[in-house]
PDB file of N, CA and C in Angstrom:
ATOM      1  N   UNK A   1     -38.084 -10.453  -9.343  1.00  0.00           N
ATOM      2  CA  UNK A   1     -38.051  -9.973  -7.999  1.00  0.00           C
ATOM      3  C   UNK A   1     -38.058 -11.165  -7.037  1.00  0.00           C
ATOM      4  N   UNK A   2     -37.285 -11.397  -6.144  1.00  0.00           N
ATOM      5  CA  UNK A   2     -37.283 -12.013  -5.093  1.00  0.00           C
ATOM      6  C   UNK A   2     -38.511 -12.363  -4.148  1.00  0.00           C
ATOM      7  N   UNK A   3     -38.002 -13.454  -3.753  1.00  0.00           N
ATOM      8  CA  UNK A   3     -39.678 -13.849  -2.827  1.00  0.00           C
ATOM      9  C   UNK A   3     -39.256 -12.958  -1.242  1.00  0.00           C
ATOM     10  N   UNK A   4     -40.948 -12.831  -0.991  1.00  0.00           N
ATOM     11  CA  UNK A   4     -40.797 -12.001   0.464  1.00  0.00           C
ATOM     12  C   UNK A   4     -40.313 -12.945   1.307  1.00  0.00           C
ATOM     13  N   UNK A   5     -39.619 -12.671   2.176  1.00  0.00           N
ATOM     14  CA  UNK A   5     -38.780 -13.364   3.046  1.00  0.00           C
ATOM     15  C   UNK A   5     -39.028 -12.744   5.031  1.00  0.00           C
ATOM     16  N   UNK A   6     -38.623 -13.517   5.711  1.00  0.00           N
ATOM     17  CA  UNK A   6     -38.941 -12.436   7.337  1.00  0.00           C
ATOM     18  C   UNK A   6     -38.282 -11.910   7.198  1.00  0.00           C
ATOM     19  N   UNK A   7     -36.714 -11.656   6.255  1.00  0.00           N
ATOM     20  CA  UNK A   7     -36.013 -10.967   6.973  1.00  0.00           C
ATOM     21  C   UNK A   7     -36.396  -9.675   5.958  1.00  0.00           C
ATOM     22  N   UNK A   8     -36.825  -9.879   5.149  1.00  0.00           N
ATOM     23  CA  UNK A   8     -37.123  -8.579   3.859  1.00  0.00           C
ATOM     24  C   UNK A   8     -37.486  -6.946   4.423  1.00  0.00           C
ATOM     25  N   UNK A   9     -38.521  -7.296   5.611  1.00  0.00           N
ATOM     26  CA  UNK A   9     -38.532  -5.687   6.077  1.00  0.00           C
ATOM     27  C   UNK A   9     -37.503  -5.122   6.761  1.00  0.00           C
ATOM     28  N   UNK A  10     -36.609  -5.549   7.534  1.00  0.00           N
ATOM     29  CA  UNK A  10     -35.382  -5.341   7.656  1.00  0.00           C
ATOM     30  C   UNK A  10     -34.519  -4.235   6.548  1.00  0.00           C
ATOM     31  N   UNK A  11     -34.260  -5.880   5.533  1.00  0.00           N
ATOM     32  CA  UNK A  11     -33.254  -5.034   4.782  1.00  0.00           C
ATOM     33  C   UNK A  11     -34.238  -4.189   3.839  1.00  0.00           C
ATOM     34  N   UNK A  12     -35.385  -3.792   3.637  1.00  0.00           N
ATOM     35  CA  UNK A  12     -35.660  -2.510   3.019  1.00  0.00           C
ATOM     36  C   UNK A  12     -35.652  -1.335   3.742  1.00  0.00           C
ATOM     37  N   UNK A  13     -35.611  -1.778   5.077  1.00  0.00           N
ATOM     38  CA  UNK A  13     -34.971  -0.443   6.067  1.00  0.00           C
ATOM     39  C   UNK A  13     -33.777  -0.331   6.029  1.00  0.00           C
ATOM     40  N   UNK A  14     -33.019  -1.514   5.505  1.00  0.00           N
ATOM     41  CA  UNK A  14     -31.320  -0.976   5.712  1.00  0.00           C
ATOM     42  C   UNK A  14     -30.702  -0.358   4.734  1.00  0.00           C
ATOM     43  N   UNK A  15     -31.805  -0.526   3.248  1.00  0.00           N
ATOM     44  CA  UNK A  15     -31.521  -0.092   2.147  1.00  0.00           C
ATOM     45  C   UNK A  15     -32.229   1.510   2.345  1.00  0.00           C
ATOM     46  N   UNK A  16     -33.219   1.862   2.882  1.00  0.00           N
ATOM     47  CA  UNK A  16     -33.515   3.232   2.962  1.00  0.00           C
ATOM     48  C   UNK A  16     -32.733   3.726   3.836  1.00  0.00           C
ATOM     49  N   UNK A  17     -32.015   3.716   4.978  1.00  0.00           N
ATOM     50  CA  UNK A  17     -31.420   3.839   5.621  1.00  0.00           C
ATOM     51  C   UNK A  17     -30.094   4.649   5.099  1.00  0.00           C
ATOM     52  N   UNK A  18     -29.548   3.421   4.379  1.00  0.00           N
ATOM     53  CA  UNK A  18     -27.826   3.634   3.466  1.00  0.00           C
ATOM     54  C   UNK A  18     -28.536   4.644   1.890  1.00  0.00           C
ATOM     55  N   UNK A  19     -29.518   5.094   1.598  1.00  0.00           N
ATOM     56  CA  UNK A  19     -29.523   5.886   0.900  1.00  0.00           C
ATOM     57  C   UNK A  19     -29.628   7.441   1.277  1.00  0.00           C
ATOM     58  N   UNK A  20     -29.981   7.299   2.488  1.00  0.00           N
ATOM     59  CA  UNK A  20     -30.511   8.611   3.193  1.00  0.00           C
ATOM     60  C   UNK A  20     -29.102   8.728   4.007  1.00  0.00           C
ATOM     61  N   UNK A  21     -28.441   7.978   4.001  1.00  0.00           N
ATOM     62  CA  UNK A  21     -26.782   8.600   5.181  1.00  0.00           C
ATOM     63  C   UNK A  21     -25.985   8.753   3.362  1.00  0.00           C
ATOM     64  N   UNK A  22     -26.066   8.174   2.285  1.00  0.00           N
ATOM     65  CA  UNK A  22     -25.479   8.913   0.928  1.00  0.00           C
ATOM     66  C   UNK A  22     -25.854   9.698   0.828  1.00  0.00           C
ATOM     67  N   UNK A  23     -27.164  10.392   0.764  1.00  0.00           N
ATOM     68  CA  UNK A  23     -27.980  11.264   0.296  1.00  0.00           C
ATOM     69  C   UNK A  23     -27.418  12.332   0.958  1.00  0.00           C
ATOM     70  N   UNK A  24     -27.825  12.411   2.166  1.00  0.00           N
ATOM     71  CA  UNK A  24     -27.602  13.291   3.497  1.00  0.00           C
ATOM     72  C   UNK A  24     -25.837  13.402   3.622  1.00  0.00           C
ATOM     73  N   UNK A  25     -25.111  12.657   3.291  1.00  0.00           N
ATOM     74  CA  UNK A  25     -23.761  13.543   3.493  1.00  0.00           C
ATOM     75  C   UNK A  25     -22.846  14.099   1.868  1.00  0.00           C
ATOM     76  N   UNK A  26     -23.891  13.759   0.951  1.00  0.00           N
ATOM     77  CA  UNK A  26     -23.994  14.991  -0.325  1.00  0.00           C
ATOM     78  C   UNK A  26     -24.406  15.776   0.192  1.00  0.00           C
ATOM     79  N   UNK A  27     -25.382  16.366   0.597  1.00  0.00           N
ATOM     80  CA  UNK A  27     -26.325  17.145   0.354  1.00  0.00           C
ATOM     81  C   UNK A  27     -25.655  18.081   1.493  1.00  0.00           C
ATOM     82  N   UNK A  28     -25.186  17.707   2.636  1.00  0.00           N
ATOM     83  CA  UNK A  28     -24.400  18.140   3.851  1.00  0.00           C
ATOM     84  C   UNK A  28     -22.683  18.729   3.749  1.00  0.00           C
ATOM     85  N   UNK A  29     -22.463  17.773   2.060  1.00  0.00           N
ATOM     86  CA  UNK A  29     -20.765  18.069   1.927  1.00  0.00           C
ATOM     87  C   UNK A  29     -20.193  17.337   3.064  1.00  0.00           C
ATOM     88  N   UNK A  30     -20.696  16.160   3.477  1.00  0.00           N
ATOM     89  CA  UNK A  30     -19.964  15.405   4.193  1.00  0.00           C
ATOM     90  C   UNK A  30     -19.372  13.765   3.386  1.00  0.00           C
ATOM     91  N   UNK A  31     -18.395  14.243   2.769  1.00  0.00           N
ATOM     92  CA  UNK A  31     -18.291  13.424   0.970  1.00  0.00           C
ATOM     93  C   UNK A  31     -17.820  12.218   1.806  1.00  0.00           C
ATOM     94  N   UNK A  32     -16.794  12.432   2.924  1.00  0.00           N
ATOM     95  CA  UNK A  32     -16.045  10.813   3.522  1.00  0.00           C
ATOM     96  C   UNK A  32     -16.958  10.224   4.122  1.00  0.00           C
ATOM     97  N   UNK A  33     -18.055  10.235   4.850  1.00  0.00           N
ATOM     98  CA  UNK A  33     -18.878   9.771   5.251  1.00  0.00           C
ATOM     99  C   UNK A  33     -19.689   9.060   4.083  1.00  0.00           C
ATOM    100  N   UNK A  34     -20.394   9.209   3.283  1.00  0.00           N
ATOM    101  CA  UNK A  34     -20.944   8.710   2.070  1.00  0.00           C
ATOM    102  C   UNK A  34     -19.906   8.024   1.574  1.00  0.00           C
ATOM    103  N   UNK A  35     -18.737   8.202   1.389  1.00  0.00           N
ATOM    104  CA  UNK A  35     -17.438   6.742   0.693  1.00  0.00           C
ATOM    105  C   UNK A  35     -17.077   6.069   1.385  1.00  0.00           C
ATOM    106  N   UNK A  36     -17.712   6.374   2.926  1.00  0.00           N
ATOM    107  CA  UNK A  36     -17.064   5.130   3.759  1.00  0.00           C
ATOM    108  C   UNK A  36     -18.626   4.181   3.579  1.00  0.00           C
ATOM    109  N   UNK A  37     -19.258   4.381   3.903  1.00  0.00           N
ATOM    110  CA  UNK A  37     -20.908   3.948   3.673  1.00  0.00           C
ATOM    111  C   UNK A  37     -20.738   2.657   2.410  1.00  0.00           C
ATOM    112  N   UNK A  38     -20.309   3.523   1.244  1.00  0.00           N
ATOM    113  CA  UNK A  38     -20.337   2.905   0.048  1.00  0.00           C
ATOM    114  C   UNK A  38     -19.227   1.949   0.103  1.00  0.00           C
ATOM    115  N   UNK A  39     -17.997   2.212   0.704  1.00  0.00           N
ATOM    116  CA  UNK A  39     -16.914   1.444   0.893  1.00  0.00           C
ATOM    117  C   UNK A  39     -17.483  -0.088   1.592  1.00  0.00           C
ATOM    118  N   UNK A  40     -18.315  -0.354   2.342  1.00  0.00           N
ATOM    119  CA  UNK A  40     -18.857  -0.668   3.931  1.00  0.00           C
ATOM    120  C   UNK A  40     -19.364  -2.121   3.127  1.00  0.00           C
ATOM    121  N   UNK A  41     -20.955  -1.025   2.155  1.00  0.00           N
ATOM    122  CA  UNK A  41     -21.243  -2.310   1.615  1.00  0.00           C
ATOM    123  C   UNK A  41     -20.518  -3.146   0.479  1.00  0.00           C
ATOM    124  N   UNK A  42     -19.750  -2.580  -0.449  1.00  0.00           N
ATOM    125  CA  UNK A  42     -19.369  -2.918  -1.132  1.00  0.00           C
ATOM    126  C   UNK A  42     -18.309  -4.013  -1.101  1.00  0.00           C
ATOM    127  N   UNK A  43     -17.545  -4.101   0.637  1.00  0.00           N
ATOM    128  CA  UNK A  43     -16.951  -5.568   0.827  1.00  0.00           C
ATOM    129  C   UNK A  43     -17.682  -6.292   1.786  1.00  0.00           C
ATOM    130  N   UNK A  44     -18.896  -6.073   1.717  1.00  0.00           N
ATOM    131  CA  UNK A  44     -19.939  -6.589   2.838  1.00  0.00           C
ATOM    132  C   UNK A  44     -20.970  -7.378   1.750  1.00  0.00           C
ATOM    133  N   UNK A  45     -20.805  -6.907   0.501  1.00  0.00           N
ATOM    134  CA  UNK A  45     -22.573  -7.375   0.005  1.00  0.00           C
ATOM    135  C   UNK A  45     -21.302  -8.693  -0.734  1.00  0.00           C
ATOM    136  N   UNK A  46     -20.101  -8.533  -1.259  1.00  0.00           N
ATOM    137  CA  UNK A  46     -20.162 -10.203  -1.922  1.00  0.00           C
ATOM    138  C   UNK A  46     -20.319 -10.992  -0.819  1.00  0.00           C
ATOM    139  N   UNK A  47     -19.659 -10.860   0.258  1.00  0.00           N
ATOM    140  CA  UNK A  47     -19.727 -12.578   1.259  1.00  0.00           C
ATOM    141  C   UNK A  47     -21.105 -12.452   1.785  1.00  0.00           C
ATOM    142  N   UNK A  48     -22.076 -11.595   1.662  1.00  0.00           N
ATOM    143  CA  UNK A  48     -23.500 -12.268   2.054  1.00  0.00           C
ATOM    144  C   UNK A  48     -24.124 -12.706   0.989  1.00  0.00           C
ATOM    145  N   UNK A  49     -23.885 -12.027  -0.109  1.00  0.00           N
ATOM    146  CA  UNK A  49     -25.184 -12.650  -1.105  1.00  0.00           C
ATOM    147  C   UNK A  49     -24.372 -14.085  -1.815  1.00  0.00           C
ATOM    148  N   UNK A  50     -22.841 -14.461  -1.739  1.00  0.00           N
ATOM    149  CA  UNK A  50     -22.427 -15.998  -1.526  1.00  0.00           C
ATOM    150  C   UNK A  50     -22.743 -16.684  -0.575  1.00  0.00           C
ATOM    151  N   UNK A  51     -23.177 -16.339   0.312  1.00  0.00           N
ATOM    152  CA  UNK A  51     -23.474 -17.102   1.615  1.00  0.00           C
ATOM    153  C   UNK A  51     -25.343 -17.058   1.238  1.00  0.00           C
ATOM    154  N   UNK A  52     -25.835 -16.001   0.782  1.00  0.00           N
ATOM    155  CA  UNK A  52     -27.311 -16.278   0.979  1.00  0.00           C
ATOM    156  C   UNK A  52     -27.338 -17.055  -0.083  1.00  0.00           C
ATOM    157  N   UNK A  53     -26.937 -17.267  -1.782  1.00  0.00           N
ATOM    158  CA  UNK A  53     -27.039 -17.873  -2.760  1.00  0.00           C
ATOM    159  C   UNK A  53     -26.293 -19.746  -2.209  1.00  0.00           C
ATOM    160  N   UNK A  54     -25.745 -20.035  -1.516  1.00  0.00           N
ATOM    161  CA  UNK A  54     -25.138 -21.423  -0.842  1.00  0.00           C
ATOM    162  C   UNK A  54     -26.875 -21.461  -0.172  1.00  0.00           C
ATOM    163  N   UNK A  55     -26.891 -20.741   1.015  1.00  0.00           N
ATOM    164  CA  UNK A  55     -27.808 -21.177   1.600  1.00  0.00           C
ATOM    165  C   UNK A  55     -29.599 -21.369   0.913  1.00  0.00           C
ATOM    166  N   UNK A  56     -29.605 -21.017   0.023  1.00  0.00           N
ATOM    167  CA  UNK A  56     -31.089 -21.221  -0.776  1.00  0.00           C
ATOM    168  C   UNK A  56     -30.639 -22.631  -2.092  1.00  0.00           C
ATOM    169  N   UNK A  57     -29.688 -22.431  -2.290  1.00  0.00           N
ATOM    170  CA  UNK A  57     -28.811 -23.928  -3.196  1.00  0.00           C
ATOM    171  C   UNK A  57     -29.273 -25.292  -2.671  1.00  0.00           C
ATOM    172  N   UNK A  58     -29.057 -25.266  -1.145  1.00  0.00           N
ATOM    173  CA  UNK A  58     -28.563 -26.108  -0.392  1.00  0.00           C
ATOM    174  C   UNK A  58     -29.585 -27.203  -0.832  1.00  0.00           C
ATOM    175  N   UNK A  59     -30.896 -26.931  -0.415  1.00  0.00           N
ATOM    176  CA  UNK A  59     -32.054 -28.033  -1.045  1.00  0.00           C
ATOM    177  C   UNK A  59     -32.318 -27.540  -2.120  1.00  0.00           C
ATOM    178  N   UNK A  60     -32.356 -27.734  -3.323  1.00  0.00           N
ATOM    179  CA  UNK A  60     -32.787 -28.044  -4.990  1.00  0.00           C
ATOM    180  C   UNK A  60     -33.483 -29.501  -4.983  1.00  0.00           C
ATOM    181  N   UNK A  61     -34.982 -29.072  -5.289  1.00  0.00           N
ATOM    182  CA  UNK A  61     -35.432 -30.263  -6.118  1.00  0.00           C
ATOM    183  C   UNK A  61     -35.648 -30.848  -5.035  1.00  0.00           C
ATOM    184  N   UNK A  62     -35.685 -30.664  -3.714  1.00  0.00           N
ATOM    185  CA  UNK A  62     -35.866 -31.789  -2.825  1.00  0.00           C
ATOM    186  C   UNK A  62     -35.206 -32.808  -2.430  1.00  0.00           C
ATOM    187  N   UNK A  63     -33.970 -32.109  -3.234  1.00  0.00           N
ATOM    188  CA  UNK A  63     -32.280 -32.957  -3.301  1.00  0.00           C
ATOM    189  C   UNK A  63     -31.253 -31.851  -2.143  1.00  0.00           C
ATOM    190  N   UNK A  64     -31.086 -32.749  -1.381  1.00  0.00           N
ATOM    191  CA  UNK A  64     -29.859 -31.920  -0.381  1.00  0.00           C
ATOM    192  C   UNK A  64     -28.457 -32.272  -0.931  1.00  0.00           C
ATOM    193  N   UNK A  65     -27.609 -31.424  -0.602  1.00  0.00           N
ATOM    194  CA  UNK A  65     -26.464 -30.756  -1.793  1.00  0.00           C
ATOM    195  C   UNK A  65     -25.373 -30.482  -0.666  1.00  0.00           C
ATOM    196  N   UNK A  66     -24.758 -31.685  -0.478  1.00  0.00           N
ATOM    197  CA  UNK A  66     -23.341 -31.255   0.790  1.00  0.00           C
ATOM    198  C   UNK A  66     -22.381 -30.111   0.397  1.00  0.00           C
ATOM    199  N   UNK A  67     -22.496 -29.934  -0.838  1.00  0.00           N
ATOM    200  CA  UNK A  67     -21.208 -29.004  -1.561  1.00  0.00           C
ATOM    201  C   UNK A  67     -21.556 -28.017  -1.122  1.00  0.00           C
ATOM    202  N   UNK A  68     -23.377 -26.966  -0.861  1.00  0.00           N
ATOM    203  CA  UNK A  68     -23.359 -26.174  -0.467  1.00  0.00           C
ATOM    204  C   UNK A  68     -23.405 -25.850   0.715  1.00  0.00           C
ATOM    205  N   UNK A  69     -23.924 -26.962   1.659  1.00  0.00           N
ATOM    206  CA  UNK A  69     -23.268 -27.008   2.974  1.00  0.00           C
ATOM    207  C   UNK A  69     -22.106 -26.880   4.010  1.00  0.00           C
ATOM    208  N   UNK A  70     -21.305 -27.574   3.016  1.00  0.00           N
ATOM    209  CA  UNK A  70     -20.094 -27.386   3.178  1.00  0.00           C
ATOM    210  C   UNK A  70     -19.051 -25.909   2.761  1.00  0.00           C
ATOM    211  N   UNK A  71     -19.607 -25.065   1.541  1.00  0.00           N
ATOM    212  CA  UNK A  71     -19.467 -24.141   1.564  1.00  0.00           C
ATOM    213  C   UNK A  71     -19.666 -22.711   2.616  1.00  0.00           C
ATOM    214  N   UNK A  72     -20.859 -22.953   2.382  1.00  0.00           N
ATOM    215  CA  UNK A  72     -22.446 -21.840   3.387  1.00  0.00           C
ATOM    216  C   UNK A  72     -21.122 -21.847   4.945  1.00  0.00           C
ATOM    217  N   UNK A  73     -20.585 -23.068   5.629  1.00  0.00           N
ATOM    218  CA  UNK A  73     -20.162 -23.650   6.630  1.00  0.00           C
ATOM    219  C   UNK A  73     -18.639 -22.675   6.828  1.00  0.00           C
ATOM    220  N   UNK A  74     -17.944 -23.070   5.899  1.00  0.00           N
ATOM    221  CA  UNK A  74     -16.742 -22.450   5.314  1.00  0.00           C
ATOM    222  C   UNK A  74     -16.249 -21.350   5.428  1.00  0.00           C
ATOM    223  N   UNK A  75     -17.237 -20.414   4.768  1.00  0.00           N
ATOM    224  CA  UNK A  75     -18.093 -19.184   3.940  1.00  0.00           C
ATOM    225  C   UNK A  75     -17.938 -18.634   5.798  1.00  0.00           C
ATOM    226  N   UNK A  76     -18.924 -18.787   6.504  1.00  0.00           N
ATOM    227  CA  UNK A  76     -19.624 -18.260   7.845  1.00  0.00           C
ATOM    228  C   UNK A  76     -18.306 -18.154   8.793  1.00  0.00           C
ATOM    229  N   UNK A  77     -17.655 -19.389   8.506  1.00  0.00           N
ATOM    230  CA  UNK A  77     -16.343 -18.683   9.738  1.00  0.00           C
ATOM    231  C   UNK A  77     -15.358 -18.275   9.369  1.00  0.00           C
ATOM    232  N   UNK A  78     -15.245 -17.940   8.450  1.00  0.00           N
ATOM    233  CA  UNK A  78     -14.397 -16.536   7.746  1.00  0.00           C
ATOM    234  C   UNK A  78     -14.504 -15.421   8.438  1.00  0.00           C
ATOM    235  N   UNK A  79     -16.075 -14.795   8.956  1.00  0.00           N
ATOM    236  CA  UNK A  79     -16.389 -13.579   9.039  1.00  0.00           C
ATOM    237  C   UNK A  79     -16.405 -13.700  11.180  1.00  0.00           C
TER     238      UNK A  79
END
């Protein structure tokens, strides 16, 4: 399990959040709403968790790491 982080209560609200708008447009028969949801994160979660995995890289060991800097950098103005 991951270390607690500031931003952690956040995204466990964004994760209860996106289960309860799936949940709720089953349960409602509102099926496009729930595949757009799922659609949403699903090209949303690779470029953050590459961008959050660059940005925790970056210092290893107390060693700073231009490659992931330069990535993380890259990575960010894409979006």
């Amino acid at each position: 399990m991951d270390a607690w982080r500031k931003d952690s209560a956040v995204m466990l609200l964004h994760h209860v959040i996106t289960l309860a708008l799936i949940t709720f447009s089953y349960a409602f028969r509102y099926h496009n709403v729930g595949i757009l949801v799922l659609f949403l994160h699903d090209v949303n979660d690779i470029q953050l968790e590459f961008t959050k995995l660059n940005v925790y890289l970056k210092n290893r060991a107390g060693v700073y790491h231009l490659l992931n800097d330069l990535v993380k950098r890259d990575t960010c103005q894409l979006s």
